[in-house]
C-alpha atoms as a PDB file:
ATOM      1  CA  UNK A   1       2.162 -15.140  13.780  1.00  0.00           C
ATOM      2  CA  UNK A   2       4.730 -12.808  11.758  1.00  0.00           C
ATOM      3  CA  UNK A   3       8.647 -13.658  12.377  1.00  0.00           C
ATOM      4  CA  UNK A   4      11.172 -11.132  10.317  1.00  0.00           C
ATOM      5  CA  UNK A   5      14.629 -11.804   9.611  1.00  0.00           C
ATOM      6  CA  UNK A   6      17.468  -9.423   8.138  1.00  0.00           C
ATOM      7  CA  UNK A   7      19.682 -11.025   5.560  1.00  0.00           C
ATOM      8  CA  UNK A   8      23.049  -9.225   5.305  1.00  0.00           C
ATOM      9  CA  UNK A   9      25.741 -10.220   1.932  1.00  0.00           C
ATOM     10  CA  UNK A  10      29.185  -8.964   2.198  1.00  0.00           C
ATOM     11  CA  UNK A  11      30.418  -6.917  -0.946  1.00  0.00           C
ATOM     12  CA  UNK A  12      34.519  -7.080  -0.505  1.00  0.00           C
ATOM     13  CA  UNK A  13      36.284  -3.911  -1.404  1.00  0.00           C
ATOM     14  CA  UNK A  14      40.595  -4.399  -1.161  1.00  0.00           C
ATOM     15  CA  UNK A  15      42.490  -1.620  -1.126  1.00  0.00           C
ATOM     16  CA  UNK A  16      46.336  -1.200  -1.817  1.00  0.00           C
ATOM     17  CA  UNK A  17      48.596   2.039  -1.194  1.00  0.00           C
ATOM     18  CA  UNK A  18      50.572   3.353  -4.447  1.00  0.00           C
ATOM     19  CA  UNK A  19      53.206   4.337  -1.729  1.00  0.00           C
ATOM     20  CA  UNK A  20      53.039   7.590  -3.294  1.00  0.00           C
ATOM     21  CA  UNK A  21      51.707   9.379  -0.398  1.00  0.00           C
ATOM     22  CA  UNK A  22      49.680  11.020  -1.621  1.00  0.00           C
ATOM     23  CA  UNK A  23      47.127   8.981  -3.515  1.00  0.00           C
ATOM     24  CA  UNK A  24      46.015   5.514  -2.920  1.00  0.00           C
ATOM     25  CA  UNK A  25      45.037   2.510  -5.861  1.00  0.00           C
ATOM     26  CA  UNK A  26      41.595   0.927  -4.739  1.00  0.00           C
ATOM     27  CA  UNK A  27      41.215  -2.055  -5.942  1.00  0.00           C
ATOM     28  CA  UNK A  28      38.159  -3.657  -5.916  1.00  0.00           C
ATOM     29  CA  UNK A  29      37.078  -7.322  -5.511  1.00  0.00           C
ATOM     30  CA  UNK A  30      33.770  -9.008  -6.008  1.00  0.00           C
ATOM     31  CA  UNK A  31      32.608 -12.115  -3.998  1.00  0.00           C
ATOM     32  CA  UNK A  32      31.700 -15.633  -5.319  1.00  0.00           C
ATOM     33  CA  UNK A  33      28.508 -15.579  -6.904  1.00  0.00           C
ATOM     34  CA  UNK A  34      25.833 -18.236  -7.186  1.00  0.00           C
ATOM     35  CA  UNK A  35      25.770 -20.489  -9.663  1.00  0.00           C
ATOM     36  CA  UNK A  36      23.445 -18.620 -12.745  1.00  0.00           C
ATOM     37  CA  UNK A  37      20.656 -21.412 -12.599  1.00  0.00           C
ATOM     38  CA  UNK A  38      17.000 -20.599 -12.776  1.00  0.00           C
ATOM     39  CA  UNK A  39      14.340 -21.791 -10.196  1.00  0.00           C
ATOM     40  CA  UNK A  40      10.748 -21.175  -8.899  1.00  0.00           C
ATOM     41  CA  UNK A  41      12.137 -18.552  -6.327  1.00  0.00           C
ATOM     42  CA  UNK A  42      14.800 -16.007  -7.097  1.00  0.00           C
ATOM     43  CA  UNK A  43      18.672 -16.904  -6.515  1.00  0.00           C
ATOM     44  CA  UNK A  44      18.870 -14.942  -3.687  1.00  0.00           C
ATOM     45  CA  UNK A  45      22.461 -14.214  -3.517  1.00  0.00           C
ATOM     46  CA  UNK A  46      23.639 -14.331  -7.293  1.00  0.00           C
ATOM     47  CA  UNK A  47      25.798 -11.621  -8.487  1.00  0.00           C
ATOM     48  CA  UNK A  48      24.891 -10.747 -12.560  1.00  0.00           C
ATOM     49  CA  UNK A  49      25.536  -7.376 -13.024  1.00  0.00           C
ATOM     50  CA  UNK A  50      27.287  -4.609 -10.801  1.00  0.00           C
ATOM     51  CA  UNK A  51      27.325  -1.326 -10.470  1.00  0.00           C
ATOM     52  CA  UNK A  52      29.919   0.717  -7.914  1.00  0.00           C
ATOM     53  CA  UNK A  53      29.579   4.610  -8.041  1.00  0.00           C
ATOM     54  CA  UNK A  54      32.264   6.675  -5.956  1.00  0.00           C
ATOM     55  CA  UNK A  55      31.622  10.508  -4.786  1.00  0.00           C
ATOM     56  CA  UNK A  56      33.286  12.733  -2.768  1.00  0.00           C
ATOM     57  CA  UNK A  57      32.435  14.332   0.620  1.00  0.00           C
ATOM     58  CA  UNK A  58      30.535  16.816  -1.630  1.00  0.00           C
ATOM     59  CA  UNK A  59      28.204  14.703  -2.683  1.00  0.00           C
ATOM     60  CA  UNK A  60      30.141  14.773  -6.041  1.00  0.00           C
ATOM     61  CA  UNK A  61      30.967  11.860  -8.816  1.00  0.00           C
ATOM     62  CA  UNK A  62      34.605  10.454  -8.535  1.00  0.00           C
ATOM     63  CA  UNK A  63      34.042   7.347  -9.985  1.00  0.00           C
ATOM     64  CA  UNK A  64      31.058   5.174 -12.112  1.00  0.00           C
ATOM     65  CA  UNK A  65      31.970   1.495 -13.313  1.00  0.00           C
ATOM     66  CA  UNK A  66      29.858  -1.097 -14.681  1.00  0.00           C
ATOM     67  CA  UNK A  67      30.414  -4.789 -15.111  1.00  0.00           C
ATOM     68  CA  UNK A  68      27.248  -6.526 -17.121  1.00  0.00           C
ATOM     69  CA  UNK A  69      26.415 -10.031 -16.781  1.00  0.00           C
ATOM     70  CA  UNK A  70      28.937 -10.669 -20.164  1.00  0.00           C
ATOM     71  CA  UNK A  71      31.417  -9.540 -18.317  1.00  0.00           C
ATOM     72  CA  UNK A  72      31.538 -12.113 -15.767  1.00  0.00           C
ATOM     73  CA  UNK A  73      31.455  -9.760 -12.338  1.00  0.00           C
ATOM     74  CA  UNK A  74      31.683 -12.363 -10.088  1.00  0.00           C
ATOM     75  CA  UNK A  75      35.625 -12.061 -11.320  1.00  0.00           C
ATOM     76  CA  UNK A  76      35.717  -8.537 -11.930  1.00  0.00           C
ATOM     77  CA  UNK A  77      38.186  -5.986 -10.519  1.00  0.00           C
ATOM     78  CA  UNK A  78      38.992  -2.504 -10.900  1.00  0.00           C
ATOM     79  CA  UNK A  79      41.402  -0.296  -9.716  1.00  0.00           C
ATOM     80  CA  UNK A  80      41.929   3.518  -9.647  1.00  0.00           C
ATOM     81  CA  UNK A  81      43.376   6.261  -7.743  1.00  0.00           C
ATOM     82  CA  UNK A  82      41.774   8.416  -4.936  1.00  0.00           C
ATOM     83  CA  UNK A  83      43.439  10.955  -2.955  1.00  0.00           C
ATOM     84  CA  UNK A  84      44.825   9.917   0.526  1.00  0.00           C
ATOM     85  CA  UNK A  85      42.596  10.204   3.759  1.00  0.00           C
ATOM     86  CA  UNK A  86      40.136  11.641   1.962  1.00  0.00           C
ATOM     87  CA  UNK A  87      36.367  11.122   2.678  1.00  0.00           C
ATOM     88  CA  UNK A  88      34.452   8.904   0.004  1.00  0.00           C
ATOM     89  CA  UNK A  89      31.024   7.662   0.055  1.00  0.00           C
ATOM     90  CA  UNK A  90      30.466   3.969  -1.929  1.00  0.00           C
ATOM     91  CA  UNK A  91      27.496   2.795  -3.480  1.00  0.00           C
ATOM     92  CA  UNK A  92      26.816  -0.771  -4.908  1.00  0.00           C
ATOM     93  CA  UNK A  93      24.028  -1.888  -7.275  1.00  0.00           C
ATOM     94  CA  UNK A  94      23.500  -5.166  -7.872  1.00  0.00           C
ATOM     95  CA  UNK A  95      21.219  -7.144 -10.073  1.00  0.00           C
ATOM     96  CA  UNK A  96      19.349  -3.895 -11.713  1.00  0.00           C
ATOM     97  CA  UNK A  97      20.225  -5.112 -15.402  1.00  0.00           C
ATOM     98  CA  UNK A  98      21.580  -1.543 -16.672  1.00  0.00           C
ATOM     99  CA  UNK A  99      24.180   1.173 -16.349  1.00  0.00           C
ATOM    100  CA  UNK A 100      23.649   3.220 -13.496  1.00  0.00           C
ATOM    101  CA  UNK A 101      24.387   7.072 -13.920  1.00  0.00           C
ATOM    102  CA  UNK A 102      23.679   9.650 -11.162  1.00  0.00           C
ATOM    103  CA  UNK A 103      24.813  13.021 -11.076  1.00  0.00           C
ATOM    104  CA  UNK A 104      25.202  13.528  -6.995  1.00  0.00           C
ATOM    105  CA  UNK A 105      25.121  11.301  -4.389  1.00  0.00           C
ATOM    106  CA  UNK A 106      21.371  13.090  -3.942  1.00  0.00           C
ATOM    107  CA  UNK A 107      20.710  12.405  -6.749  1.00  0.00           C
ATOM    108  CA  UNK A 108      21.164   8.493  -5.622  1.00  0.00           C
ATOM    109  CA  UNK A 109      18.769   9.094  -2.787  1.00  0.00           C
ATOM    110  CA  UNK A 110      15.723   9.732  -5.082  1.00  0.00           C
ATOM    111  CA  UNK A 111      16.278   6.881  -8.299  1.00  0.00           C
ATOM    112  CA  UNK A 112      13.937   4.219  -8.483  1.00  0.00           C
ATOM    113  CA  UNK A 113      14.554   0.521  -9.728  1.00  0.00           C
ATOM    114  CA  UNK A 114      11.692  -0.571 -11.589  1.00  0.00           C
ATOM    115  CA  UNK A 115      10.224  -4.160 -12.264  1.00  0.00           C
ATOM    116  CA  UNK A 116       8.747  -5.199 -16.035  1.00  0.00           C
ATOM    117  CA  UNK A 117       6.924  -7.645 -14.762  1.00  0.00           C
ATOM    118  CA  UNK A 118       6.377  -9.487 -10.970  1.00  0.00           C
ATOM    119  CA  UNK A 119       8.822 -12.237 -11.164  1.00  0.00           C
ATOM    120  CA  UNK A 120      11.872 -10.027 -13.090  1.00  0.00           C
ATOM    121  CA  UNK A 121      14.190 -11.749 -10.938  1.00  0.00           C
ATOM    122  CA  UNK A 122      16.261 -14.175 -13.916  1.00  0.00           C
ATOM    123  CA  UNK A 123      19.594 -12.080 -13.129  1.00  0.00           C
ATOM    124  CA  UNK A 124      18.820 -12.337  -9.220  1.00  0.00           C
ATOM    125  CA  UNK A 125      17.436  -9.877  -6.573  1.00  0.00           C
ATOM    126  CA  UNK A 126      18.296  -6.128  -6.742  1.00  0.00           C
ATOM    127  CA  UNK A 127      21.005  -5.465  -4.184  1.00  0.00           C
ATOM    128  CA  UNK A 128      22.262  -2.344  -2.961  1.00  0.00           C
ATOM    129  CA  UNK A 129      24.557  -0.850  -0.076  1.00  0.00           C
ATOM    130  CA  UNK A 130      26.312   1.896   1.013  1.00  0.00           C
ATOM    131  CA  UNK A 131      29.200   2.831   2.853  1.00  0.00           C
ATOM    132  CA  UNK A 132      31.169   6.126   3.449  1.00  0.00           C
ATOM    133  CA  UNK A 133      34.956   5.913   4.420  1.00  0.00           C
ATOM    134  CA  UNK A 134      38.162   7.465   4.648  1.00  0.00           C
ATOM    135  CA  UNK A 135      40.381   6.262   1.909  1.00  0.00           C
ATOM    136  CA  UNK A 136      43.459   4.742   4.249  1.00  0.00           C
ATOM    137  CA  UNK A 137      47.350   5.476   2.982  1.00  0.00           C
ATOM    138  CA  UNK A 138      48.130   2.240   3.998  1.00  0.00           C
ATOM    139  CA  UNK A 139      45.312   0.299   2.309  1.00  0.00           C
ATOM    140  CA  UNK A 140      43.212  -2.469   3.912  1.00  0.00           C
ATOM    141  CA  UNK A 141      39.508  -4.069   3.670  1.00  0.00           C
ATOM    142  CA  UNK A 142      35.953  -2.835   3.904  1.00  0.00           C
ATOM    143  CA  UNK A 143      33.320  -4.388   3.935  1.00  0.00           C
ATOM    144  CA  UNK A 144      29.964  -3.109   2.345  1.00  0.00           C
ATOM    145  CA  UNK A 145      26.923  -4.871   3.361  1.00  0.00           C
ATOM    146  CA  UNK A 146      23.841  -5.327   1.231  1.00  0.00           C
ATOM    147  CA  UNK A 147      20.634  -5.218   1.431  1.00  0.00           C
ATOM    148  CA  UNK A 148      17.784  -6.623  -1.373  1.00  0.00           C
ATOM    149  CA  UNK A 149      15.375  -4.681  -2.015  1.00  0.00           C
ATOM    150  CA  UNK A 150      12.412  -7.384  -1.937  1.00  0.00           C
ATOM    151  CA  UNK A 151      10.713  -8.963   0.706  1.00  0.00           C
ATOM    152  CA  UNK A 152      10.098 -12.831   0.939  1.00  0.00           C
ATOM    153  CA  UNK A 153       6.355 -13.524   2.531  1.00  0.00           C
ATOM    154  CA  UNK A 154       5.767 -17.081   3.173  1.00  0.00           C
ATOM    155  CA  UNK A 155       2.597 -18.579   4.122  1.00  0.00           C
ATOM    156  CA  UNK A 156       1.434 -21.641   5.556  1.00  0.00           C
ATOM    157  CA  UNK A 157      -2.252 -22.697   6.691  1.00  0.00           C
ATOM    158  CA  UNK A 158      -3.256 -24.635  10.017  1.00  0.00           C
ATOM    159  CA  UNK A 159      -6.651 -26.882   9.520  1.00  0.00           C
ATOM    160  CA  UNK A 160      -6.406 -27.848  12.896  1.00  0.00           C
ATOM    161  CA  UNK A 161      -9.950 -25.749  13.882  1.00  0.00           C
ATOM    162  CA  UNK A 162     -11.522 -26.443  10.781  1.00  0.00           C
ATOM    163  CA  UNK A 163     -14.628 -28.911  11.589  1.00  0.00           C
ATOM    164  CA  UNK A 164     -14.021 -32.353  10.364  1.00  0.00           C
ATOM    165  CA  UNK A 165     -16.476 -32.165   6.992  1.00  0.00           C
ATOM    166  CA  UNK A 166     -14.643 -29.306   5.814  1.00  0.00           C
ATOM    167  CA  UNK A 167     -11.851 -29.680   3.048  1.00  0.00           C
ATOM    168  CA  UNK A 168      -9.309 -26.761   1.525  1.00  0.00           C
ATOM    169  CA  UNK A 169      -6.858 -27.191  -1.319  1.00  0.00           C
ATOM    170  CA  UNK A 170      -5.378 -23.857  -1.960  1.00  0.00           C
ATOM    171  CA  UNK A 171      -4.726 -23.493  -5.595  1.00  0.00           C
ATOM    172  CA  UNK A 172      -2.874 -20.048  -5.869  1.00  0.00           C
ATOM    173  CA  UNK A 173      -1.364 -17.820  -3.539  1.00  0.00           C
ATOM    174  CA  UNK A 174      -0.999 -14.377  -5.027  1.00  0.00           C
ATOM    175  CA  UNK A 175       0.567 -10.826  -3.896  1.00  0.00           C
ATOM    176  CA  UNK A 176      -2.176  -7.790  -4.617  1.00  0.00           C
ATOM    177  CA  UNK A 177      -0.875  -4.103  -4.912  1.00  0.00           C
ATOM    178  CA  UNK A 178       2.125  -5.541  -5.889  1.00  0.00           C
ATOM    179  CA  UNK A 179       4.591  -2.769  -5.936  1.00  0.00           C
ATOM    180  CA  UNK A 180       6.423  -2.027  -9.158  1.00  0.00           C
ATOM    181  CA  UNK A 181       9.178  -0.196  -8.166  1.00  0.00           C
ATOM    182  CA  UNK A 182      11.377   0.708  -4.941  1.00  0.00           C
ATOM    183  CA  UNK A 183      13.659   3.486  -4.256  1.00  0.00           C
ATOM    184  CA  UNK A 184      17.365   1.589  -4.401  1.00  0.00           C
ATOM    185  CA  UNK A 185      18.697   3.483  -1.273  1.00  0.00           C
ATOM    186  CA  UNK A 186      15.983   4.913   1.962  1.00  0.00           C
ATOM    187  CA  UNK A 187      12.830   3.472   2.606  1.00  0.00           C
ATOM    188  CA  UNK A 188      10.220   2.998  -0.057  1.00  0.00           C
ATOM    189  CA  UNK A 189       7.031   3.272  -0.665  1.00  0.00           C
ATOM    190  CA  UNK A 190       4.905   2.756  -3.416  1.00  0.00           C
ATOM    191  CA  UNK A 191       4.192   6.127  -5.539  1.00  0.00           C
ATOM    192  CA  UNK A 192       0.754   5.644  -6.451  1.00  0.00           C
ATOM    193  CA  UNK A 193      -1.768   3.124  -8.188  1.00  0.00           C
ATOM    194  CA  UNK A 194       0.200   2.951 -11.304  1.00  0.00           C
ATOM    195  CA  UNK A 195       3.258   1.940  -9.122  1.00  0.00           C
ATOM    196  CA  UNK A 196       1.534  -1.861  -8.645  1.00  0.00           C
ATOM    197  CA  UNK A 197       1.106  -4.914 -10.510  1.00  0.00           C
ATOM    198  CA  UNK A 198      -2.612  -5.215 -11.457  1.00  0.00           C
ATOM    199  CA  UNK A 199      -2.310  -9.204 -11.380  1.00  0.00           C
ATOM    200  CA  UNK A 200       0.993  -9.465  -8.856  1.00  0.00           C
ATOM    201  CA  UNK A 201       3.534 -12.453  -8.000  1.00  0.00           C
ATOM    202  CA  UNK A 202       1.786 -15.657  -7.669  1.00  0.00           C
ATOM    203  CA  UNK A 203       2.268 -19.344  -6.850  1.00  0.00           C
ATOM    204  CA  UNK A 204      -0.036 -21.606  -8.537  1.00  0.00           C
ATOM    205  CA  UNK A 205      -1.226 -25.137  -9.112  1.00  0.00           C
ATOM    206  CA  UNK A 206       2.235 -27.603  -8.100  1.00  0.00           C
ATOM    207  CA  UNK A 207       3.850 -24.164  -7.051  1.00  0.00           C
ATOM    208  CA  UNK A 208       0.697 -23.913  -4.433  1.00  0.00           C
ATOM    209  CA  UNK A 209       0.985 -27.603  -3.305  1.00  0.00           C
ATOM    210  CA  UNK A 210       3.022 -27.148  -0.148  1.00  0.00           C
ATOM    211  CA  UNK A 211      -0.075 -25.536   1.559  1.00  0.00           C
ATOM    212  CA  UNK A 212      -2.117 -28.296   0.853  1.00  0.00           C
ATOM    213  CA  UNK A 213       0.906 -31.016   2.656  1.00  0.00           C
ATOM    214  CA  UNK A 214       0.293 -31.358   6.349  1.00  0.00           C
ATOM    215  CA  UNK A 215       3.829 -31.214   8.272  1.00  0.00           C
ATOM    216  CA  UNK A 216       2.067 -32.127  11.602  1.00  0.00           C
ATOM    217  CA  UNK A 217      -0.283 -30.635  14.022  1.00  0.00           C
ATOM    218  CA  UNK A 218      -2.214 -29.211  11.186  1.00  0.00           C
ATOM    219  CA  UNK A 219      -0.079 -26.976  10.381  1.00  0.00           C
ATOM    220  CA  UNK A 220       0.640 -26.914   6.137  1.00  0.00           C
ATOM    221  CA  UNK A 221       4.040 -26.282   4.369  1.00  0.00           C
ATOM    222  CA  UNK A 222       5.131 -23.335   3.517  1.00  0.00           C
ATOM    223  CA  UNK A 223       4.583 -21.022  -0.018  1.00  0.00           C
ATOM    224  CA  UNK A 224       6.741 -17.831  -0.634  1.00  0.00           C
ATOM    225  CA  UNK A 225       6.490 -14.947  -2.416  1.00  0.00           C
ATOM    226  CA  UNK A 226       8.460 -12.086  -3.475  1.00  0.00           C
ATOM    227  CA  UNK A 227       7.701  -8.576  -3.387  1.00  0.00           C
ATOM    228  CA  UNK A 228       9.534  -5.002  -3.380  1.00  0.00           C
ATOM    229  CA  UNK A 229       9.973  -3.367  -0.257  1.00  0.00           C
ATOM    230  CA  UNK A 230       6.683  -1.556   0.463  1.00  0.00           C
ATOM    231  CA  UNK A 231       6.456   0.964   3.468  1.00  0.00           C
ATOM    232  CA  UNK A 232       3.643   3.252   2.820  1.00  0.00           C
ATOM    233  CA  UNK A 233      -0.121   3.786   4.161  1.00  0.00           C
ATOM    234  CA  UNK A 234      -1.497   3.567   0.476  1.00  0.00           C
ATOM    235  CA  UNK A 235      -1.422   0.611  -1.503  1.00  0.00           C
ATOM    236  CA  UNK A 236      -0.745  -1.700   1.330  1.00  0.00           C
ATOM    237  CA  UNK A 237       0.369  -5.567  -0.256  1.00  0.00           C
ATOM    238  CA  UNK A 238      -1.760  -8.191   0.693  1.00  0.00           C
ATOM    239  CA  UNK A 239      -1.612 -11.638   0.104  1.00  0.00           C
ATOM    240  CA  UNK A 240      -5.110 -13.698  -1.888  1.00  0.00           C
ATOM    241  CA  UNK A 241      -5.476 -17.406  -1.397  1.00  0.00           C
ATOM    242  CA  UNK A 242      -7.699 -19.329  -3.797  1.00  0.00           C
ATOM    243  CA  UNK A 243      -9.129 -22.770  -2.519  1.00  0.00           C
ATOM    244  CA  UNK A 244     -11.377 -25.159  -3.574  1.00  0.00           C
ATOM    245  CA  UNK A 245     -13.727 -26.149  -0.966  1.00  0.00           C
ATOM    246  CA  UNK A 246     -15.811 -29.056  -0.338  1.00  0.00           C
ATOM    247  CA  UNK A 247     -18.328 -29.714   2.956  1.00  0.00           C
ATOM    248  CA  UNK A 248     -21.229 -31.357   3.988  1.00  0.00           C
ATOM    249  CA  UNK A 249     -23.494 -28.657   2.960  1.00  0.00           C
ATOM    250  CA  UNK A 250     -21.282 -26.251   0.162  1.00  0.00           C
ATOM    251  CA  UNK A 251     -18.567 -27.006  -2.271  1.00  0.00           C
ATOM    252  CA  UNK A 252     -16.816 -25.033  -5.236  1.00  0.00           C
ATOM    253  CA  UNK A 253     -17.781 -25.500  -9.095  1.00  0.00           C
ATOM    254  CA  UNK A 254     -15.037 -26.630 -11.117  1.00  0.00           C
ATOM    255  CA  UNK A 255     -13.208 -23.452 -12.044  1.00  0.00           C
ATOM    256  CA  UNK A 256     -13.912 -22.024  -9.434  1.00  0.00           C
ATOM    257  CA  UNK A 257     -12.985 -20.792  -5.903  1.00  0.00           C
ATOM    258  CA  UNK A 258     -12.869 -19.661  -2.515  1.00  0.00           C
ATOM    259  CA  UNK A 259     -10.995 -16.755  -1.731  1.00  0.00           C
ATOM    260  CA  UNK A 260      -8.973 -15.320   1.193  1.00  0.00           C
ATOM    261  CA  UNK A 261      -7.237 -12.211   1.629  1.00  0.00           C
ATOM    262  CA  UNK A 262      -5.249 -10.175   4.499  1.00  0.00           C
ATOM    263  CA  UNK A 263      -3.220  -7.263   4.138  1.00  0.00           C
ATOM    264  CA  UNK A 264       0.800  -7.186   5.403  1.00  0.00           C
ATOM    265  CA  UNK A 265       0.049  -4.372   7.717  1.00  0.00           C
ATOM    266  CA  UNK A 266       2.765  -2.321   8.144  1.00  0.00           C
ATOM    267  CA  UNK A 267       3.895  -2.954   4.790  1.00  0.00           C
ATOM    268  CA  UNK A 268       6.963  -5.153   4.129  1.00  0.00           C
ATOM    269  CA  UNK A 269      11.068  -4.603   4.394  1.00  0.00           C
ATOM    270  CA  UNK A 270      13.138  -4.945   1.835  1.00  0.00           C
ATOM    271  CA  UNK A 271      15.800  -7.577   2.808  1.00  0.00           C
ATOM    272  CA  UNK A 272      13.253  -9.316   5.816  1.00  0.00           C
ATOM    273  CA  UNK A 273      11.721 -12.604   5.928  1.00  0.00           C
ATOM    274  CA  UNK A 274       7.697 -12.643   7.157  1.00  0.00           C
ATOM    275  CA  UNK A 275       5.807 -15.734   7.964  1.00  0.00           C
ATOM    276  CA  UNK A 276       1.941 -15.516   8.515  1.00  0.00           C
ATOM    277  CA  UNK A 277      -0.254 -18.390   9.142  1.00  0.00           C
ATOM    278  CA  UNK A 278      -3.613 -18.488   8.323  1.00  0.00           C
ATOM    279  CA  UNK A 279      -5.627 -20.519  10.296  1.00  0.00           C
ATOM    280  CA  UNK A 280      -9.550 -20.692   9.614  1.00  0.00           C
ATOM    281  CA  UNK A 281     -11.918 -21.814  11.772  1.00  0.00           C
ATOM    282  CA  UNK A 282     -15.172 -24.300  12.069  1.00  0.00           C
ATOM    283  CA  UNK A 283     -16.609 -24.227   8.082  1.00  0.00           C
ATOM    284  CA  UNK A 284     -13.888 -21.131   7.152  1.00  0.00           C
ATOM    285  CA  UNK A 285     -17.077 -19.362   6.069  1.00  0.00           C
ATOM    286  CA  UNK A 286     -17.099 -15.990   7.770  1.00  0.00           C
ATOM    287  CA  UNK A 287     -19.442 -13.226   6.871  1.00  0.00           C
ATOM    288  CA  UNK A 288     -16.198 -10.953   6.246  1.00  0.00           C
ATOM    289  CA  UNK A 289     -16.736  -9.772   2.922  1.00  0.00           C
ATOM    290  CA  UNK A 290     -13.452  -8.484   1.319  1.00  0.00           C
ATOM    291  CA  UNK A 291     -11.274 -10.933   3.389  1.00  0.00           C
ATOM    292  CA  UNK A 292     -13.630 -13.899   2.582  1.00  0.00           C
ATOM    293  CA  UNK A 293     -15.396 -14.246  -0.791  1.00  0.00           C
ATOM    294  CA  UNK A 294     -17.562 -17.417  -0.856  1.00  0.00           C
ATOM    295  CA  UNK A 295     -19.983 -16.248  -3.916  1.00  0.00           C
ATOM    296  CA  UNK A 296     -19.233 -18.874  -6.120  1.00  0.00           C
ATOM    297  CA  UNK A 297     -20.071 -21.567  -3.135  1.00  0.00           C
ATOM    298  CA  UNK A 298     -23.013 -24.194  -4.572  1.00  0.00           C
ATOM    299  CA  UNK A 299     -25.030 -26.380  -2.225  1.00  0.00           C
ATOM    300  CA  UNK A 300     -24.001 -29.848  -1.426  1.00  0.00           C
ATOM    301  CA  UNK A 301     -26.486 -32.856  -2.403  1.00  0.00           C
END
């Protein structure tokens, strides 16, 4: 069963009229953000550092500002002056860690933001959004709603069809062809094999436990994981469970484990929310090679 969700922030933008006439003062002002306190899973809707770029119905630069996380953004403001009623297009960056320069708004259509590392998620999720407008004489309120650029995959495991001798205790659930990078405006895909994590985001040991606590019907708790947004036909993400297993006839060294894999067909959407469940059957020993690797199983007795 997959279940996908959209998760939309608001990014205020006030604007006040100089009463010139001709040009208006656009003030801008940044929503609350969450407190700055690390976890296992990203703060999903802290602000740490912002970028806002302004161009012109040419596709041209008006306007670049920057507030880093020193600079306290969830406070910040700005203000300048953009000619009355005319057409502006707005981007906002959020959470990317540096100064953002582009030379066109096409420009912004082809930049990438790139991860060090799985889990580079201290300073919260990238965010972006984009919004073209008329700048209004008379000044007023938009809105600009963003979108982050990960996914969050959780995963849960029903044991209800698993014969009675048969015991899993999922010790890691990991994310292979992790993707590295994602375009911050468009869909994305990944652009090639050294665009993905060779050893991807993973829940371990305690962070694994939840799939091992029944919440009724046999039907486990649920793990997440996080992972940029992913679109393409090469490289698809897929998700590797390691359990140690114990029967009646087979069982797991110590150190060792079974494993389980299934891609996210389709790929995964940044700013969506996927649930699979994974729900083996009889002695979850199926001859199905890649998706089930049992090597390491030893006989029982």
């Amino acid at each position: 069963m997959k279940s996908i969700e959209c998760l939309i922030i608001p990014f205020m933008l006030a604007l006040s009229c100089t009463g010139a006439g001709k040009y208006a003062t656009l003030r801008f002002v940044l929503g609350d953000a969450a407190p700055a306190v690390k976890s296992e899973n990203p703060p999903e809707d802290r602000y740490d550092d912002i970028n806002l770029l302004v161009f012109n119905s040419e596709g041209e630069p008006e306007l670049a500002r920057y507030w880093s996380s020193r600079e306290n953004p969830g406070d910040g403001q700005m203000t300048c002056s953009l000619l009355s009623g005319s057409p502006v297009t707005v981007a906002a960056c959020v959470n990317l860690g540096y100064r953002l320069d582009s030379s066109s708004l096409e420009e912004m259509g082809s930049l990438r933001h790139y991860l060090a590392y799985p889990d580079e998620y201290s300073r919260g999720l990238p965010m972006t959004g984009l919004r073209t407008l008329t700048v209004p004489p008379s000044g007023g309120v938009v809105t600009i709603p963003l979108q982050r650029m990960m996914a969050r995959v959780g995963v849960r495991m029903d044991r209800s069809h698993l014969d009675g001798d048969v015991k899993l205790s999922v010790r890691s659930v990991q994310v292979g062809n992790c993707p590295k990078s994602a375009l911050l405006f468009g869909q994305s895909r990944s652009a090639g094999s050294l665009d993905v994590f060779g050893s991807g985001f993973i829940k371990a040991w305690r962070d694994a436990d939840p799939m091992n606590i029944e919440k009724g019907g046999g039907l486990s708790d649920i793990v997440e994981v996080y992972l940029m947004e992913n679109l393409g036909e090469d490289y698809v993400p897929f998700i590797e469970i390691k359990a140690e297993y114990n029967s009646s006839k087979w069982h797991t060294p110590p150190g060792e484990y079974v494993i389980y894999r299934f891609y996210l067909e389709g790929g995964v959407e940044r700013n969506s929310r996927y649930l699979y469940t994974v729900r083996p059957r009889g002695d979850a020993l199926p001859d199905m090679e890649w998706s089930v690797d049992k090597s390491c199983l030893e006989g029982t007795g």
